[in-house]
Protein backbone atom coordinates (compact mmCIF):
# COMPACT_ATOMS: atom_id res chain seq x y z
CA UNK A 1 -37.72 67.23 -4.89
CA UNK A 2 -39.31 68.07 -7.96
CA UNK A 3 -38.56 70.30 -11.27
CA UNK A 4 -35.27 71.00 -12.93
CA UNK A 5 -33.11 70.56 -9.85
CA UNK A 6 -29.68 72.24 -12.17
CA UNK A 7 -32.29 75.12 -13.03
CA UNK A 8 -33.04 76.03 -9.47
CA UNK A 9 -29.54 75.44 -8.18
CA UNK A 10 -28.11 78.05 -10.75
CA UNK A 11 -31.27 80.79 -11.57
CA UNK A 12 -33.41 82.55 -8.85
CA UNK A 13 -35.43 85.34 -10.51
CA UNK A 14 -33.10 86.30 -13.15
CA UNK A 15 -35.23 87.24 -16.91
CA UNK A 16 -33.45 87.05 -20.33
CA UNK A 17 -34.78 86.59 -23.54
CA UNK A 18 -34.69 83.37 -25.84
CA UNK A 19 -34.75 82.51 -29.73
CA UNK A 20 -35.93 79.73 -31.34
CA UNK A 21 -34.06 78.75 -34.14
CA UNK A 22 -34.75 76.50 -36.66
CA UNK A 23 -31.96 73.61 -37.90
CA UNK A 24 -33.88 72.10 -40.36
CA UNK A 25 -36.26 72.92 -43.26
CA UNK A 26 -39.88 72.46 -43.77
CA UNK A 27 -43.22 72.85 -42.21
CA UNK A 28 -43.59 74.24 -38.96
CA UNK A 29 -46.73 72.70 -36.49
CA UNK A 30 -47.29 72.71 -32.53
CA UNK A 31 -47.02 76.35 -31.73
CA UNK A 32 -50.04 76.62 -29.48
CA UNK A 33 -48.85 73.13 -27.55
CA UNK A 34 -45.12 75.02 -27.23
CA UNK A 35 -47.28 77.96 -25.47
CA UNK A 36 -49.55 76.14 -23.47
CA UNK A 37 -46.12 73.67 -22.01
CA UNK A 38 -44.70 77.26 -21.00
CA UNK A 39 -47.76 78.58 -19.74
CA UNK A 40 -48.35 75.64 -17.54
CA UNK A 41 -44.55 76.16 -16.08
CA UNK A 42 -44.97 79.86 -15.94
CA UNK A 43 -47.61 81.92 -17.41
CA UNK A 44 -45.33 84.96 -17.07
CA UNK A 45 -43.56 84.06 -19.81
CA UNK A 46 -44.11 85.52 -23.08
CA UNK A 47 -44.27 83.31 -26.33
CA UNK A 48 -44.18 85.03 -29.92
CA UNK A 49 -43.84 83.10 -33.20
CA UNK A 50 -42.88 85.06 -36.23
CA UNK A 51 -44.52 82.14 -38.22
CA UNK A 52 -47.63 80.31 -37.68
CA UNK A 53 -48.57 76.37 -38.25
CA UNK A 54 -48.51 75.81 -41.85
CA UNK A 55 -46.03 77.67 -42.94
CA UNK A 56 -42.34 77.06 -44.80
CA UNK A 57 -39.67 77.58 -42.11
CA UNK A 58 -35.84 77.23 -43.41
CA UNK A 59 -32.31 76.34 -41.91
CA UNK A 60 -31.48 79.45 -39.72
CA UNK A 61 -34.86 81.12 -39.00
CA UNK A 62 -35.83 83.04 -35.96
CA UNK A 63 -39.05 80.97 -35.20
CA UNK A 64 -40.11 82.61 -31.89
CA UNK A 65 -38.79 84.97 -29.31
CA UNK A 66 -39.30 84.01 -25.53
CA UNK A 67 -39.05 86.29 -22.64
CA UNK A 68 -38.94 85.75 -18.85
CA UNK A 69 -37.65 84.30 -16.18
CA UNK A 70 -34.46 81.98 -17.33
CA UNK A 71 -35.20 78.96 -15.13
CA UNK A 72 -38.65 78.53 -16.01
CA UNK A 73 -37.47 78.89 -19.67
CA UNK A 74 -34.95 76.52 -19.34
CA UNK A 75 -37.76 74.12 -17.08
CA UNK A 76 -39.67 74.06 -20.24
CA UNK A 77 -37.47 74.52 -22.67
CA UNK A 78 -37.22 70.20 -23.82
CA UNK A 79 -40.84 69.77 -22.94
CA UNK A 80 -41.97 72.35 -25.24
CA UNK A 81 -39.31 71.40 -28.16
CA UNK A 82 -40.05 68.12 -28.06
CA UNK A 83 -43.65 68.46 -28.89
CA UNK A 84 -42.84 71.49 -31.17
CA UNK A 85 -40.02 68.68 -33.12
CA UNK A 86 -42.37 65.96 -33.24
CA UNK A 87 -45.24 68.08 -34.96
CA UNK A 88 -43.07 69.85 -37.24
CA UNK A 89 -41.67 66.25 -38.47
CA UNK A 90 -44.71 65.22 -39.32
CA UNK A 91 -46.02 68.62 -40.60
CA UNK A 92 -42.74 68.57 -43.21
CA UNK A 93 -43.19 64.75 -44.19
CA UNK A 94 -46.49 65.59 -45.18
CA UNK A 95 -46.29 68.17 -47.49
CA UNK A 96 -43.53 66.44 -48.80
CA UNK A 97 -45.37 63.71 -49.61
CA UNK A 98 -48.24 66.12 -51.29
CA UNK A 99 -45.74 67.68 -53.21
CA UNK A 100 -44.45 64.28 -54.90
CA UNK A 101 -48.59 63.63 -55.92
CA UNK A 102 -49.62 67.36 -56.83
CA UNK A 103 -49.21 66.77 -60.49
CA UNK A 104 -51.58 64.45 -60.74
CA UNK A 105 -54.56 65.67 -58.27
CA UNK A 106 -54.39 62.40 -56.04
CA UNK A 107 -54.92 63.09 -52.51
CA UNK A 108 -52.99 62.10 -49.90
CA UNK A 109 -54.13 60.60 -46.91
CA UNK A 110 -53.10 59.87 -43.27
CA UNK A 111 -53.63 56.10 -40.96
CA UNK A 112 -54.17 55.53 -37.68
CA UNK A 113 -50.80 54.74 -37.16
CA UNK A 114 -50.02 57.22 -34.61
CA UNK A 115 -48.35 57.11 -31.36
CA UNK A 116 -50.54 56.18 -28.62
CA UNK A 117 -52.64 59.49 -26.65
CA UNK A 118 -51.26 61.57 -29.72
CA UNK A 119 -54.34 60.45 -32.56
CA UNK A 120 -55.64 64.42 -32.71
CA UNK A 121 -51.90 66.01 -32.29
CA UNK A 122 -50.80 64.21 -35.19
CA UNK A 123 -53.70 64.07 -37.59
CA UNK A 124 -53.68 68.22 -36.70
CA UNK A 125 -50.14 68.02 -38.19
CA UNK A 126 -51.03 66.02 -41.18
CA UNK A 127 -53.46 68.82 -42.16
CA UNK A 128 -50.61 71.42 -41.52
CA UNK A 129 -48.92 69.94 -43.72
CA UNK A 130 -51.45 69.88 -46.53
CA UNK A 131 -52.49 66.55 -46.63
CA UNK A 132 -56.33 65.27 -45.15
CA UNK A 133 -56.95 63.07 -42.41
CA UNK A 134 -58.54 59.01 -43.46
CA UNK A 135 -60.55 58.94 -40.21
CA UNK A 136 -59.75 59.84 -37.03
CA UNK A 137 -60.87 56.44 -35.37
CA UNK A 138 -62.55 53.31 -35.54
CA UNK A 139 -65.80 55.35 -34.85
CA UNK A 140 -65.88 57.62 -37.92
CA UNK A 141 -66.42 55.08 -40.88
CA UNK A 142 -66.70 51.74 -41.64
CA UNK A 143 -62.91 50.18 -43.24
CA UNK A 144 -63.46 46.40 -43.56
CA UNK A 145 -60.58 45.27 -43.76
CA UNK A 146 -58.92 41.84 -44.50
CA UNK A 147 -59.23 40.37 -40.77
CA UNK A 148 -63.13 41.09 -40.96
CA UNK A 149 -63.92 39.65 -44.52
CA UNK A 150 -62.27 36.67 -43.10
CA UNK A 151 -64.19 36.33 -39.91
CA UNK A 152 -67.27 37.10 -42.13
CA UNK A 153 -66.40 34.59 -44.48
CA UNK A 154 -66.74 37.09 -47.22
CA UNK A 155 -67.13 41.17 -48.31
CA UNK A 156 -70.66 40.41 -49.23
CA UNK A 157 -71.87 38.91 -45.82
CA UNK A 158 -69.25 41.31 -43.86
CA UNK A 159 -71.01 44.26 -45.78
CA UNK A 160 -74.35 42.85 -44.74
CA UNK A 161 -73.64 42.47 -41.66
CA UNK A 162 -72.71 46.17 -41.32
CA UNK A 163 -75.71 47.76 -43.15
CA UNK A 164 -77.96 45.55 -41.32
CA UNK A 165 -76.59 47.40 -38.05
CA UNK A 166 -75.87 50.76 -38.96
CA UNK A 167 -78.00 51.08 -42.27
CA UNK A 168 -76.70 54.53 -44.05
CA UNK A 169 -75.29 56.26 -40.81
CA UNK A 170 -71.51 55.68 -42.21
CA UNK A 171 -69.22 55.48 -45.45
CA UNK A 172 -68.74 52.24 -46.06
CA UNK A 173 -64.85 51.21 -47.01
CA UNK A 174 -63.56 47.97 -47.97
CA UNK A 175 -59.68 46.83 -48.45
CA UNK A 176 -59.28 44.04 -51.38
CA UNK A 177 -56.66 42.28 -52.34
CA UNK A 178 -57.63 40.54 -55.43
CA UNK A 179 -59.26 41.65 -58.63
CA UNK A 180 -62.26 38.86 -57.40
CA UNK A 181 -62.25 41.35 -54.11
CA UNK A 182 -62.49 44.20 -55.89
CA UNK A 183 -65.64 43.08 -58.14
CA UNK A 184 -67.16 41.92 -55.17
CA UNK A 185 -66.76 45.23 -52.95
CA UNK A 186 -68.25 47.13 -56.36
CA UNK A 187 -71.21 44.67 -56.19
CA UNK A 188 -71.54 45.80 -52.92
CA UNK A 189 -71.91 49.34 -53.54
CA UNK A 190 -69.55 50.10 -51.28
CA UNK A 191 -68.22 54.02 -51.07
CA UNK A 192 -64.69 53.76 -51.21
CA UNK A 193 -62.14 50.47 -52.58
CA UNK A 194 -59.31 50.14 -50.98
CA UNK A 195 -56.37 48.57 -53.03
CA UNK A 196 -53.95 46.79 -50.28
CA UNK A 197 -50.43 45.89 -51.37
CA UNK A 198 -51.24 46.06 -54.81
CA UNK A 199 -48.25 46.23 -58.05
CA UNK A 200 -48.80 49.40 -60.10
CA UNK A 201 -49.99 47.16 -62.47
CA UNK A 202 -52.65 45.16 -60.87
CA UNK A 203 -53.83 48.67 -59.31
CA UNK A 204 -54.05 50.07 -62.87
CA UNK A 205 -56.70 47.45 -63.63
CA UNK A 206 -58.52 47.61 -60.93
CA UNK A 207 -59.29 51.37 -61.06
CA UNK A 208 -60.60 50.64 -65.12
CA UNK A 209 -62.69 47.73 -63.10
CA UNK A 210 -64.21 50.10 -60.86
CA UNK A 211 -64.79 52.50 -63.24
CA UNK A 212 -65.50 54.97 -60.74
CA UNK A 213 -68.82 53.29 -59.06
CA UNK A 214 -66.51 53.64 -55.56
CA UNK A 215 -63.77 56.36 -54.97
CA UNK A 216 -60.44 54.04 -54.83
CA UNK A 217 -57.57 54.54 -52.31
CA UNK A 218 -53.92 52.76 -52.64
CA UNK A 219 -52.72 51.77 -49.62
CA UNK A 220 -49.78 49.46 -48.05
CA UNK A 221 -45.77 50.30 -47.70
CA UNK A 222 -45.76 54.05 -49.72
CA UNK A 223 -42.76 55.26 -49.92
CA UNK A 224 -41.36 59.06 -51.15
CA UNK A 225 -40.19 56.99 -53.97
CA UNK A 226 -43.16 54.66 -54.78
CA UNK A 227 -45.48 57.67 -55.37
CA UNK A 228 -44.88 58.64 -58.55
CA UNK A 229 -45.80 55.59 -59.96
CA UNK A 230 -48.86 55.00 -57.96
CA UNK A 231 -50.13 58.32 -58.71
CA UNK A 232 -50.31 57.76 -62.27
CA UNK A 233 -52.48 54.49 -61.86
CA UNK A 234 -55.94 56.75 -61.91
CA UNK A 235 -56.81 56.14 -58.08
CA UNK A 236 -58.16 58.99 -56.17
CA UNK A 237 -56.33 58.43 -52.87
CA UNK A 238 -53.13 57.31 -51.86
CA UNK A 239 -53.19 56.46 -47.75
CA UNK A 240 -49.83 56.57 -46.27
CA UNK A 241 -48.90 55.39 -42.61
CA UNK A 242 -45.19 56.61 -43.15
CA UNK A 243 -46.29 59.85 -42.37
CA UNK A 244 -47.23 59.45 -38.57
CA UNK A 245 -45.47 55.93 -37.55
CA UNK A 246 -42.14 56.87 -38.87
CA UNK A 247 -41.39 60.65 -37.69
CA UNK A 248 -37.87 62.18 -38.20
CA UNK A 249 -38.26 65.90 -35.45
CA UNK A 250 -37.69 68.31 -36.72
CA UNK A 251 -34.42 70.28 -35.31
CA UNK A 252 -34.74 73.56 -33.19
CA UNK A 253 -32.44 75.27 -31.15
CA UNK A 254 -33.78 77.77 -28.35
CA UNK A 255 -30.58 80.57 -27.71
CA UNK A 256 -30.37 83.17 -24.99
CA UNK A 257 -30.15 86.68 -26.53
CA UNK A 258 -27.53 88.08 -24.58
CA UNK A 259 -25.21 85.24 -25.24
């Protein structure tokens, strides 16, 4: 036996209609994956959202109105939430963590810290939620980071190494940890610094070291809170894996009509 076995025990081909309701606040994201887990139960139901992926959703919004048969609602009812939850979380930590760094033009930027199998799902939400995707593997640009320089003995041979290989064909990233590691990456000619687990003040310096020869990101346990001081240190990205490894969904609440 498969399927919701309480479902088919209760409903036969009874229709109703549903609401979505939103219980939280923030940025909604995942409305075509909600569709497409109904459609793939039962493409007879109809899915409308009355907002699309992007947008401010409140405490008490009508999100989207379902209609059709009430077991294969219910069937996919959890299914579809889930994903809708888990998008919407990440969507609405996002844009909260843009709105903390607007005053000061920084961009903020995603990891690969994702959940395994949901990379593109998640990075889709980031965007939603106004902030840009870093890369969206380990195929997309080069990010030495502290593992290779130490394999490689140092930034200088591990950037060798790398241009000797792939010449030009990617943007070339390295994470330092040191002032030293900074002026060697800029020796380099590296496109992009990457300032790991740096104080505000030792960041400070090394953005007036690099003078902008390399775009500089700050990266390494950001916080809501730790933002507005890392924003004022003059780098031009602040990378945040808080967004995607640490979700809170996002709480809807799907209602028959009638009831």
């Amino acid at each position: 036996m498969q399927g919701d076995v309480t479902s088919q025990a209760i409903f036969t081909d009874e229709e109703d209609i549903f609401i979505l309701f939103a219980k939280d606040s923030g940025v909604l994201c995942g409305s075509e994956v909600f569709r497409e887990v109904f459609r793939q139960v039962d493409p007879l139901v109809s899915v409308d959202f009355f907002y699309s992926d992007g947008d401010a959703i409140v405490h008490g919004d009508q999100v989207a109105k379902l209609a059709g048969k009430v077991l294969s609602i219910l069937t996919a009812e959890r299914t579809a939430i889930n994903f809708l939850s888990f998008l919407s979380g990440i969507a609405s930590k996002a844009k909260k963590y843009v709105d903390q760094a607007s005053s000061r033009g920084v961009l903020i930027l995603d990891t690969r810290k994702t959940l395994p199998g949901y990379r593109k799902l998640s990075k889709y939400a980031v965007s939603c939620g106004g902030a840009a995707n870093h890369r969206q593997g380990l195929y997309d640009m080069v990010l030495i980071k502290d593992n290779h320089i130490d394999a490689a003995g140092s930034i200088t041979e591990a950037v060798r190494r790398i241009r000797a290989l792939w010449s030009n064909t990617y943007k070339i990233e390295v994470e330092t940890r040191t002032l030293d590691e900074v002026e060697e990456a800029i020796s380099c000619n590296v496109d992009r610094v990457m300032l790991d687990n740096m104080d505000n003040d030792l960041m400070g310096k090394a953005v007036s070291m690099v003078h902008g020869a390399a775009e500089t990101e700050a990266s390494g346990n950001m916080t809501l809170q730790r933002i507005d001081g890392v924003d004022k240190t003059g780098v031009d990205f602040i990378s945040v894996g808080d967004i995607t490894h640490s979700v809170q969904a996002f709480d809807f609440s799907l209602k028959q009509q009638s009831r």
